[in-house]
PDB file of N, CA and C in Angstrom:
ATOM      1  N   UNK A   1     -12.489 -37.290-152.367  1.00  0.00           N
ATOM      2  CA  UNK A   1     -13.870 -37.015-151.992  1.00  0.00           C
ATOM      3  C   UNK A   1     -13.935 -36.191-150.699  1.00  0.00           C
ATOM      4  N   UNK A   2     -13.143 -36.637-149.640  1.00  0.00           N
ATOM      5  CA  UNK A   2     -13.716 -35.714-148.549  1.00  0.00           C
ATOM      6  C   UNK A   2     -12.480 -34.408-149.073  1.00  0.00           C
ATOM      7  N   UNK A   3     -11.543 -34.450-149.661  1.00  0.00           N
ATOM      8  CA  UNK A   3     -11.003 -32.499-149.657  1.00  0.00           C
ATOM      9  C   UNK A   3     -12.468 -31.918-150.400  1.00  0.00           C
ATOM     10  N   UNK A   4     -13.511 -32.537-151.319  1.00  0.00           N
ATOM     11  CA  UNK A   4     -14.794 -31.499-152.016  1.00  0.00           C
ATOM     12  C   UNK A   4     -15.901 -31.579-150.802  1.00  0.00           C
ATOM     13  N   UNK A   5     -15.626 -32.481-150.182  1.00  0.00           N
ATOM     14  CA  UNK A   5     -16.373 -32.262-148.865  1.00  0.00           C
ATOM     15  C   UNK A   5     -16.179 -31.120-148.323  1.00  0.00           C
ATOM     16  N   UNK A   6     -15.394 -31.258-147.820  1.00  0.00           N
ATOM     17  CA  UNK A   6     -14.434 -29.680-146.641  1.00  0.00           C
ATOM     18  C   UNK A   6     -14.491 -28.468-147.522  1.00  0.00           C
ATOM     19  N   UNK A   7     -14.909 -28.577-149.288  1.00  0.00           N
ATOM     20  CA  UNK A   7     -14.874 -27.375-149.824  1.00  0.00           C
ATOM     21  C   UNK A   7     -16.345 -27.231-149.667  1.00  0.00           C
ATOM     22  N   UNK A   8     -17.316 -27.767-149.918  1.00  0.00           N
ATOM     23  CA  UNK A   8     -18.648 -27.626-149.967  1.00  0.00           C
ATOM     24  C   UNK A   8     -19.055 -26.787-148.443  1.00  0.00           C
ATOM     25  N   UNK A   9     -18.348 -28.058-147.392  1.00  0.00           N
ATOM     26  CA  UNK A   9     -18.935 -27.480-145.823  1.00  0.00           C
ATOM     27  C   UNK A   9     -18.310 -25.853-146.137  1.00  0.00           C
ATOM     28  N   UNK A  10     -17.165 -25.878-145.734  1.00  0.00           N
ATOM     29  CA  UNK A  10     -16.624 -24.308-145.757  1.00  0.00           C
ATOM     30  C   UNK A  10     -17.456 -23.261-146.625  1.00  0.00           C
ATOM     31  N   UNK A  11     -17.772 -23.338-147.971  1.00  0.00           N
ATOM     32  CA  UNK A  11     -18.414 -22.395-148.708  1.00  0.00           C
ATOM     33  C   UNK A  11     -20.006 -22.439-147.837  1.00  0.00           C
ATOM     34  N   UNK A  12     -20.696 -24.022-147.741  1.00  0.00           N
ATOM     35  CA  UNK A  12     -21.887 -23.424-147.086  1.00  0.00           C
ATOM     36  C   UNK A  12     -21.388 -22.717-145.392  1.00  0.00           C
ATOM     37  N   UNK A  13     -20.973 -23.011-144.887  1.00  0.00           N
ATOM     38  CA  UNK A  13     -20.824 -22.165-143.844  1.00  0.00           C
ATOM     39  C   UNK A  13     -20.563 -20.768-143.882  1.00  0.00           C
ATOM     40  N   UNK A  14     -19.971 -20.717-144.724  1.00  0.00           N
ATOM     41  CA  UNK A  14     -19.736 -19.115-145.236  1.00  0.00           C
ATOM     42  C   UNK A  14     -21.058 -18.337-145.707  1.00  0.00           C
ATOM     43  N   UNK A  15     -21.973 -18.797-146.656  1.00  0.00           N
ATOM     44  CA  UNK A  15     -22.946 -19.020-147.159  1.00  0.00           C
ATOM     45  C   UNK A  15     -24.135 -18.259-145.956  1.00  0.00           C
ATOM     46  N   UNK A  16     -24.381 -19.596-144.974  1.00  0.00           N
ATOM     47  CA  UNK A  16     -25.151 -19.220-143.674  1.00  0.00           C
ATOM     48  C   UNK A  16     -24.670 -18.668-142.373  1.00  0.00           C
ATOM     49  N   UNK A  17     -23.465 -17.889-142.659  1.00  0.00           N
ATOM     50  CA  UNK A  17     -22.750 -17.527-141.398  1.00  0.00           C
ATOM     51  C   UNK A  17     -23.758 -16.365-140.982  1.00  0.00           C
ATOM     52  N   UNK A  18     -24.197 -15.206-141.587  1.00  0.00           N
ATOM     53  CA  UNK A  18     -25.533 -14.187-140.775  1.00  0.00           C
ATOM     54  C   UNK A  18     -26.443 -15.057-140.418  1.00  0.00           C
ATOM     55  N   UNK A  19     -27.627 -15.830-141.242  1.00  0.00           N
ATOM     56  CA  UNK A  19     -28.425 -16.476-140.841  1.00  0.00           C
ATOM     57  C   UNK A  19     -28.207 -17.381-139.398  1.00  0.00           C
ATOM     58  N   UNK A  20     -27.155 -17.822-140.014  1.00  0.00           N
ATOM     59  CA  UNK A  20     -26.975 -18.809-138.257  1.00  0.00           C
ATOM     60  C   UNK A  20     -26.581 -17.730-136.846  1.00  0.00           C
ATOM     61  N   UNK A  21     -25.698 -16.846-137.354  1.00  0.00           N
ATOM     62  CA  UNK A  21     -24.964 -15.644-135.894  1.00  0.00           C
ATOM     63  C   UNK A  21     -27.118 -15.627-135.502  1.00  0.00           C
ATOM     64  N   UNK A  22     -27.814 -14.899-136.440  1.00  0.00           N
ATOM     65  CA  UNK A  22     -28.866 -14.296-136.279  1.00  0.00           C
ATOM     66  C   UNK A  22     -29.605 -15.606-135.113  1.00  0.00           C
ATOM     67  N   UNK A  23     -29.863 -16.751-135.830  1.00  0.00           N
ATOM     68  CA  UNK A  23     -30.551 -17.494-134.929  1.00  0.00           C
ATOM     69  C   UNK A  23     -29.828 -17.873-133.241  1.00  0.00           C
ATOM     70  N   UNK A  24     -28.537 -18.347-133.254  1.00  0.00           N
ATOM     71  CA  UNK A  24     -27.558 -18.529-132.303  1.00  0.00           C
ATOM     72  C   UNK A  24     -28.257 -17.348-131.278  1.00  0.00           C
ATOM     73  N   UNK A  25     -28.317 -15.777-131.955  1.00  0.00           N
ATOM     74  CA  UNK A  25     -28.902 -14.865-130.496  1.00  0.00           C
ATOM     75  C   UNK A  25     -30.099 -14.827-129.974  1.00  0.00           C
ATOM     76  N   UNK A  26     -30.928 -15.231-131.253  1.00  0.00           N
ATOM     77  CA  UNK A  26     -32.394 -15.294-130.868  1.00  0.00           C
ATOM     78  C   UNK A  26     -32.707 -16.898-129.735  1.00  0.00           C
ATOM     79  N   UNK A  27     -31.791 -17.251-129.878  1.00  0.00           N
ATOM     80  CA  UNK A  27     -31.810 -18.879-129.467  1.00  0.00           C
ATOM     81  C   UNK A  27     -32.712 -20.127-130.049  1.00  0.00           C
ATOM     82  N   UNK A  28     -32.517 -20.087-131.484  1.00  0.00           N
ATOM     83  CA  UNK A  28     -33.079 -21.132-131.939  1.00  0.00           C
ATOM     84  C   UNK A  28     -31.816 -22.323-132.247  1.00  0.00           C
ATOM     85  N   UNK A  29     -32.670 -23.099-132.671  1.00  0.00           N
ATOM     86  CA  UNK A  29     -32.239 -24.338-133.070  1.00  0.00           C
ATOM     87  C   UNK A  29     -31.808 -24.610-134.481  1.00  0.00           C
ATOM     88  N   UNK A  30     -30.576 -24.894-134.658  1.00  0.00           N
ATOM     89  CA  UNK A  30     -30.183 -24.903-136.104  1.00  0.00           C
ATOM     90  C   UNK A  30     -29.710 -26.625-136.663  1.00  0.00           C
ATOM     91  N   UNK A  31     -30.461 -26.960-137.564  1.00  0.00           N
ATOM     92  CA  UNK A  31     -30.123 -28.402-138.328  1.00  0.00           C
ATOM     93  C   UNK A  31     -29.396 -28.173-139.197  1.00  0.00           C
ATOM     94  N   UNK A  32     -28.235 -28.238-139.014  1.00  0.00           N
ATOM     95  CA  UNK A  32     -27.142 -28.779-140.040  1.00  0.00           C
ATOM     96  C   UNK A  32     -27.094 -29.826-141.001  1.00  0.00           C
ATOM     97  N   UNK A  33     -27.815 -29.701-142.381  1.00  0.00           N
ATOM     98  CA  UNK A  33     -27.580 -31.020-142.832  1.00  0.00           C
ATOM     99  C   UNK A  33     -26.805 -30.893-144.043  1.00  0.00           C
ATOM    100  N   UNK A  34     -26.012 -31.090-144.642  1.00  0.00           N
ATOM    101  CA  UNK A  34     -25.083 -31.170-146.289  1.00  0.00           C
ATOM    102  C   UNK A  34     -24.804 -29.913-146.220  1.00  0.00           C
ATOM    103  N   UNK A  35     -25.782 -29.288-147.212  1.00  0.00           N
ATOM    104  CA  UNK A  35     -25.872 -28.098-147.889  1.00  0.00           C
ATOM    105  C   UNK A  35     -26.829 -26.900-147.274  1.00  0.00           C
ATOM    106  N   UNK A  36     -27.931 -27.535-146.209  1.00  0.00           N
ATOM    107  CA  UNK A  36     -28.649 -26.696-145.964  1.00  0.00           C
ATOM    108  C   UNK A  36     -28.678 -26.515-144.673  1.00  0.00           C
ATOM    109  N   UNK A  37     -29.689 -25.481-144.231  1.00  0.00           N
ATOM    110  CA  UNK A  37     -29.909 -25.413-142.650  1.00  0.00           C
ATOM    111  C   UNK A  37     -31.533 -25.433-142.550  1.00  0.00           C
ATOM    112  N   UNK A  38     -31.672 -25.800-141.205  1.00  0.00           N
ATOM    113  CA  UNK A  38     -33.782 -25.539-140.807  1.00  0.00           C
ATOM    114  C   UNK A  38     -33.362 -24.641-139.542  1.00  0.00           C
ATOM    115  N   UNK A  39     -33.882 -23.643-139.307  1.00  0.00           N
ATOM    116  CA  UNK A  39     -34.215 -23.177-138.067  1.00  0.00           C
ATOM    117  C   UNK A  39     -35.712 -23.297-137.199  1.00  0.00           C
ATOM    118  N   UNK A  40     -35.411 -23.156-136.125  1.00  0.00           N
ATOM    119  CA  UNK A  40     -36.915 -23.573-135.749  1.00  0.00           C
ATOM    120  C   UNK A  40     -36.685 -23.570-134.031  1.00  0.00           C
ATOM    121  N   UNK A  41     -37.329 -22.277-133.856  1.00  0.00           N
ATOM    122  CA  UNK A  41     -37.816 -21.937-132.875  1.00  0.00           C
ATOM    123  C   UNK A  41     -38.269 -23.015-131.404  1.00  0.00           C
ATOM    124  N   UNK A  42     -37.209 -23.262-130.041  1.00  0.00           N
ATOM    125  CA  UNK A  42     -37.869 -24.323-129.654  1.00  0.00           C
ATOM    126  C   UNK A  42     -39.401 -23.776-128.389  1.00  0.00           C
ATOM    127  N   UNK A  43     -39.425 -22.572-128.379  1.00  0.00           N
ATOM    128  CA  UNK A  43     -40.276 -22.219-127.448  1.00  0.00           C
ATOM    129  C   UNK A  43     -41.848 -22.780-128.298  1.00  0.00           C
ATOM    130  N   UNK A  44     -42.165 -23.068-129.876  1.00  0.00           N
ATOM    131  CA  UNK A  44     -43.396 -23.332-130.720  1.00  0.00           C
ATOM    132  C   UNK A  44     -43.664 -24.765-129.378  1.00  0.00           C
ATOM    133  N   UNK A  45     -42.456 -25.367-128.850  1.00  0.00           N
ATOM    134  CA  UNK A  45     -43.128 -26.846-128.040  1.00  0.00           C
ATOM    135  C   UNK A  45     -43.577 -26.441-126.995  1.00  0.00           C
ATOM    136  N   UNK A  46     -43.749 -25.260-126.274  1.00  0.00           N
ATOM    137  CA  UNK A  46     -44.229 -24.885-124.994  1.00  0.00           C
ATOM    138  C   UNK A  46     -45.579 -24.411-125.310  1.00  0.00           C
ATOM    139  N   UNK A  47     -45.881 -23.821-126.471  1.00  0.00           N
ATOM    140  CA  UNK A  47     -46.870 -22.974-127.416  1.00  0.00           C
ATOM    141  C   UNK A  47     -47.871 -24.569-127.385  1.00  0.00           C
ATOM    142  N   UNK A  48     -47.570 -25.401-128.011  1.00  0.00           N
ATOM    143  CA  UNK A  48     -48.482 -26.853-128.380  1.00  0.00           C
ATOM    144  C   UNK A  48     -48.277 -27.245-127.093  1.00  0.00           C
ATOM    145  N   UNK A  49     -47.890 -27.434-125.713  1.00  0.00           N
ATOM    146  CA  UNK A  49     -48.089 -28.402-125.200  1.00  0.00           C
ATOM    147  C   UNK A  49     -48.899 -27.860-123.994  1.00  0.00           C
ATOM    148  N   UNK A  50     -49.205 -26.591-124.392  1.00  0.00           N
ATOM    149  CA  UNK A  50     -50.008 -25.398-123.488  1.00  0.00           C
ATOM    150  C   UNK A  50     -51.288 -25.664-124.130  1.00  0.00           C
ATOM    151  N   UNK A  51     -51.349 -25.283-125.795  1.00  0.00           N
ATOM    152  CA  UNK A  51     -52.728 -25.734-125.940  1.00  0.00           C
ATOM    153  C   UNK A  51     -53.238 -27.180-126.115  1.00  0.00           C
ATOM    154  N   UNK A  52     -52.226 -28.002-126.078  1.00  0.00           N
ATOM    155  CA  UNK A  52     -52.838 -29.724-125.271  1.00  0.00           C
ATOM    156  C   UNK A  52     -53.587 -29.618-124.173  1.00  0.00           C
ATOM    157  N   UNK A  53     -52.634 -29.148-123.434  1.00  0.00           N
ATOM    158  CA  UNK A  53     -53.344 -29.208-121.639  1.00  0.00           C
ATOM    159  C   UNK A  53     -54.667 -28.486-121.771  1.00  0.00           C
ATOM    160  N   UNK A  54     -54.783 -27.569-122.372  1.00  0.00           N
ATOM    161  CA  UNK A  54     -55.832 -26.474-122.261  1.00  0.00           C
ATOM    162  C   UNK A  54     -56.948 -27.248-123.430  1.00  0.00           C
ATOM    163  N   UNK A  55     -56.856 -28.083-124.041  1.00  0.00           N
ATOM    164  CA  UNK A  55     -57.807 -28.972-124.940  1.00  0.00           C
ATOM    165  C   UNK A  55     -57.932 -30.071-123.798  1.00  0.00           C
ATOM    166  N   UNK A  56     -57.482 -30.374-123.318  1.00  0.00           N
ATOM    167  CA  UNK A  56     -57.326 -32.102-122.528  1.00  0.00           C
ATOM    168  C   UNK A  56     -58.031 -31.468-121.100  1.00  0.00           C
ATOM    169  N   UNK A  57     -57.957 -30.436-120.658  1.00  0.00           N
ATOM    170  CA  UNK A  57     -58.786 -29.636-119.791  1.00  0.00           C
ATOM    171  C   UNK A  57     -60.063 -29.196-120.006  1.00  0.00           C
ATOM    172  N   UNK A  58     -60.369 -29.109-121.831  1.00  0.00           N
ATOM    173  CA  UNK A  58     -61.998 -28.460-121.739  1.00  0.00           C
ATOM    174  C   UNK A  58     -62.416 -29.512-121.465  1.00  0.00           C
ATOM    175  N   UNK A  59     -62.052 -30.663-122.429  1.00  0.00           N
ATOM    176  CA  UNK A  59     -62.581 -32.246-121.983  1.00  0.00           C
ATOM    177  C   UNK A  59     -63.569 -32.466-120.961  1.00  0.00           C
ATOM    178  N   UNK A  60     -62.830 -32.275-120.160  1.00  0.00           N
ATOM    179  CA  UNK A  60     -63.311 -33.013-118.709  1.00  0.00           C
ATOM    180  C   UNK A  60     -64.902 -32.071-117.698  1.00  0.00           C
TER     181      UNK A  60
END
C-alpha cells in the first residue's frame, strides 16, 4: 500500500508541478491533500478584515 502511495504522490506532483512553481511566486497558499491541491490567496484576509473594521466603524 504505501509503494501505490509514493506512486500516486509522485505522479500528482508531477501533475501540479506549474500550477504550484506558479502560486509558490505569486505567494499563495497551497493545500496539499491526496490527489488534489486548493490555492488561495492569503492577502483575501486583509481584504475582509478591512471591510469588518470599515462595517464595525459605520456602526457607531
Amino acid at each position: 500500500m504505501d509503494r501505490i502511495a509514493a506512486i500516486v504522490k509522485r505522479r500528482t506532483d508531477d501533475l501540479f508541478a506549474e500550477p504550484d512553481a506558479f502560486a509558490f511566486v505569486v505567494g499563495w497558499q497551497i493545500d496539499r491533500k491526496w490527489n488534489r491541491r486548493t490555492y488561495r490567496d492569503p492577502r483575501f484576509d486583509h481584504l475582509q478584515a478591512s471591510r469588518q473594521a470599515q462595517s464595525e466603524a459605520s456602526r457607531r
